[in-house]
Protein backbone atom coordinates (compact mmCIF):
# COMPACT_ATOMS: atom_id res chain seq x y z
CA UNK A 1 -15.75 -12.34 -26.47
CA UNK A 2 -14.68 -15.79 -24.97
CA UNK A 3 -16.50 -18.71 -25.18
CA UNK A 4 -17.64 -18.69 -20.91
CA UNK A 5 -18.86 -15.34 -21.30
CA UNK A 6 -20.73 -16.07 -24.39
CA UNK A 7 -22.13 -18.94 -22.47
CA UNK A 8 -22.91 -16.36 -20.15
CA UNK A 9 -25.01 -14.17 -21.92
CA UNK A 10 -26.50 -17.26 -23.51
CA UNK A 11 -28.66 -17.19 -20.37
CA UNK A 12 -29.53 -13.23 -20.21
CA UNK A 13 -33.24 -12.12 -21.32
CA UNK A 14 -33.85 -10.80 -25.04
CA UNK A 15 -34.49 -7.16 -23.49
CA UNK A 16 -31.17 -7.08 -21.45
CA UNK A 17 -29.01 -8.13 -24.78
CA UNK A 18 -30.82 -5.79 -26.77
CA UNK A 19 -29.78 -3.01 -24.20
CA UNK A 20 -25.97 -4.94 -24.35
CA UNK A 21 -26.46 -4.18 -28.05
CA UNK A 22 -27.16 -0.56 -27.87
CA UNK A 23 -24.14 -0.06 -25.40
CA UNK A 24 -22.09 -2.01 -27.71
CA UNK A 25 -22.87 0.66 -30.67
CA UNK A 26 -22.09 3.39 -28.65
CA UNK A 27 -18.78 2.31 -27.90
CA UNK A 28 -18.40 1.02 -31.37
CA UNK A 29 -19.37 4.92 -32.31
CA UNK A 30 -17.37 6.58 -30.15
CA UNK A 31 -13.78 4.52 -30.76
CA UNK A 32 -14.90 5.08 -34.91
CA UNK A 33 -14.46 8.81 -33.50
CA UNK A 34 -11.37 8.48 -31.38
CA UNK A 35 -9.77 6.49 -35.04
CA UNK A 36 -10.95 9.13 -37.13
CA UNK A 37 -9.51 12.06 -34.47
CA UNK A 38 -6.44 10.22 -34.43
CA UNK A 39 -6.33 9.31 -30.26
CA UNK A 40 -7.00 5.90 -30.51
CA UNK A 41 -3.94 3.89 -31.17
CA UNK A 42 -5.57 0.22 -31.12
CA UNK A 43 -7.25 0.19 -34.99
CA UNK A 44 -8.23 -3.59 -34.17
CA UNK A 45 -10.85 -2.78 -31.25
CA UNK A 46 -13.72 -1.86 -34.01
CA UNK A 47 -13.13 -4.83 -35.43
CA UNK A 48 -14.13 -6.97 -32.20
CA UNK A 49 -16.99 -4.54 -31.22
CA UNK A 50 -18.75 -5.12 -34.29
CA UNK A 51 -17.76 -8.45 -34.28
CA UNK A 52 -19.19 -8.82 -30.95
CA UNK A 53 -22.94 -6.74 -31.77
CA UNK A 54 -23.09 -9.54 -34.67
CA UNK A 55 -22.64 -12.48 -31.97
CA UNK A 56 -25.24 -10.67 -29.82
CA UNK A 57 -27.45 -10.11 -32.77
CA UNK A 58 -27.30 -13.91 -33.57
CA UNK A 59 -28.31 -15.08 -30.26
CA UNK A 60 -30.91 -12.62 -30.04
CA UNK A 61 -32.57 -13.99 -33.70
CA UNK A 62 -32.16 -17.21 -31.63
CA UNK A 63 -34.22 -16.91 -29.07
CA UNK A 64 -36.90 -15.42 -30.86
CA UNK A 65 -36.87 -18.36 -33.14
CA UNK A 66 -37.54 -20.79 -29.69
């Protein structure tokens, strides 16, 4: 995720980046599927989907800390 649209979502309401979140771990789900099947070529794109959930996660903990 780069840094403007991290800034981005910085902005969006706690509900919409908990539903961001839940799309996230479908995707996540379904390319841990594709791996596992053997169609998906790109091993690496797990990686950044749950390394983007955890950014998403963080600013969510954020706000509810405000």
């Amino acid at each position: 995720m780069k840094i403007k649209e991290l800034n981005d979502i910085k902005t969006k309401e706690t509900k919409d980046l908990v539903k961001l979140v839940e799309k996230q771990k479908l995707e996540l789900i379904k390319n841990q599927v594709k791996i596992a099947g053997g169609k998906e070529k790109n091993l690496k794109k797990s990686w950044g989907l749950r390394k983007e959930i955890a950014q998403l996660l963080t600013i969510i903990k954020q706000k509810g800390n405000l």
